[in-house]
Protein backbone atom coordinates (compact mmCIF):
# COMPACT_ATOMS: atom_id res chain seq x y z
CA UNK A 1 -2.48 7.64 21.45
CA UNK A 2 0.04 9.94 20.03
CA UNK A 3 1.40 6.67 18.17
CA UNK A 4 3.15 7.55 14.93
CA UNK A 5 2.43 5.74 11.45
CA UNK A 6 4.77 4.17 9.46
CA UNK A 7 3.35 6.13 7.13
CA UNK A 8 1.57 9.25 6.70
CA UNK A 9 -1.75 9.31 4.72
CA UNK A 10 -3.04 13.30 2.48
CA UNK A 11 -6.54 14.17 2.67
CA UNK A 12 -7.98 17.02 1.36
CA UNK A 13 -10.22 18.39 4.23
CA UNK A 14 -12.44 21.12 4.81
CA UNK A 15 -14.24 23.74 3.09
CA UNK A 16 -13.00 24.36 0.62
CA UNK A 17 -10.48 21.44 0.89
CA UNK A 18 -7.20 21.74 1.77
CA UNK A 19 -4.65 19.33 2.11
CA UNK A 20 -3.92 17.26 5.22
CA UNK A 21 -1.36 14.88 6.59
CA UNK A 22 -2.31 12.54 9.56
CA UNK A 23 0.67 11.18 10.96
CA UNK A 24 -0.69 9.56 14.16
CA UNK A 25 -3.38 7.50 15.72
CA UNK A 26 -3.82 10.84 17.54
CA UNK A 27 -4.02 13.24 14.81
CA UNK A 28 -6.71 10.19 13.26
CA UNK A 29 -8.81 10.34 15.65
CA UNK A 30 -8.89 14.19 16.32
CA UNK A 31 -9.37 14.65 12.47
CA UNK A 32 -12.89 12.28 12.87
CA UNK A 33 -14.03 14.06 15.51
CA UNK A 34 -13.41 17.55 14.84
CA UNK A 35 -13.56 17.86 10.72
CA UNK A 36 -15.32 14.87 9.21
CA UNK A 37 -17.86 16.17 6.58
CA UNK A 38 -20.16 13.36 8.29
CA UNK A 39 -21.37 12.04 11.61
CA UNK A 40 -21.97 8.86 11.44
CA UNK A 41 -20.69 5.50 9.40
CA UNK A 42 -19.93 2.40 9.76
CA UNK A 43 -16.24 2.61 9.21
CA UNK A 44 -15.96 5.68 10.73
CA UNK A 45 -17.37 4.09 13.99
CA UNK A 46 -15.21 1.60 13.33
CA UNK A 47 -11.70 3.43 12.86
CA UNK A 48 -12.52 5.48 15.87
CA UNK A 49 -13.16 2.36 18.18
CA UNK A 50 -9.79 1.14 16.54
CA UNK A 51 -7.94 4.28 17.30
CA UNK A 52 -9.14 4.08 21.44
CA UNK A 53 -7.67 0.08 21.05
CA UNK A 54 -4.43 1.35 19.56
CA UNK A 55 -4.05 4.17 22.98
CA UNK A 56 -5.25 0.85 24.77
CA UNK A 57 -2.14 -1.09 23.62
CA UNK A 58 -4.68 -3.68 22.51
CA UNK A 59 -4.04 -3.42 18.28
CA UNK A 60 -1.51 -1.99 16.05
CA UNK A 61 -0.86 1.76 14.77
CA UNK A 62 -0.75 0.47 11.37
CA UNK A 63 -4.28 -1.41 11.96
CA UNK A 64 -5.65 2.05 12.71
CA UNK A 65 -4.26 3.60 9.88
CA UNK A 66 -6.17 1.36 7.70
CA UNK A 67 -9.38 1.71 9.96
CA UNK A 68 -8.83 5.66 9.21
CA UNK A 69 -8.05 5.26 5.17
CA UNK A 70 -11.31 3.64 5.39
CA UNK A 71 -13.22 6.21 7.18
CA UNK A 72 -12.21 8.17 4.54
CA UNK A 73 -13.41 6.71 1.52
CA UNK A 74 -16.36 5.97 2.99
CA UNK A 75 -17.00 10.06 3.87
CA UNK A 76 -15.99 10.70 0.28
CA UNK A 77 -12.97 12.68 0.87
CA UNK A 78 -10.23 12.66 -1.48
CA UNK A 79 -6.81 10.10 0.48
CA UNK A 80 -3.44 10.12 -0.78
CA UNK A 81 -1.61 7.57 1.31
């Protein structure tokens, strides 16, 4: 899962926010589970089950970052891709 993006998307995460760069379906999916300012949404259900596909060889790295990007937005945290 430790599949790198063609390129990297800034977030400002945590509190108070600091800048982040997710490289990786990996570092994706850590970053939902471990310091997303919310628990539950649709996308972010969504980029997560995209993320386990990617590790699964079943879609594309880029199709997660887009999944994640989403995520994002919809958690209201500030992306720079």
């Amino acid at each position: 899962m430790n599949t790198p993006w063609t390129q990297p998307v800034v977030l400002s995460l945590g509190e108070p926010p600091e800048e982040t760069i997710i490289e990786t379906t990996q570092g994706a999916a850590w970053a939902m589970i471990e310091d997303w300012p919310i628990e539950d949404g649709t996308a972010l259900d969504r980029a997560l089950a995209i993320c386990a596909a990617v590790d699964a060889g079943k879609r594309k790295p880029e199709e997660a970052r887009q999944a994640f990007i989403e995520a994002a937005l919809e958690a209201g945290i500030l992306v720079r891709s």
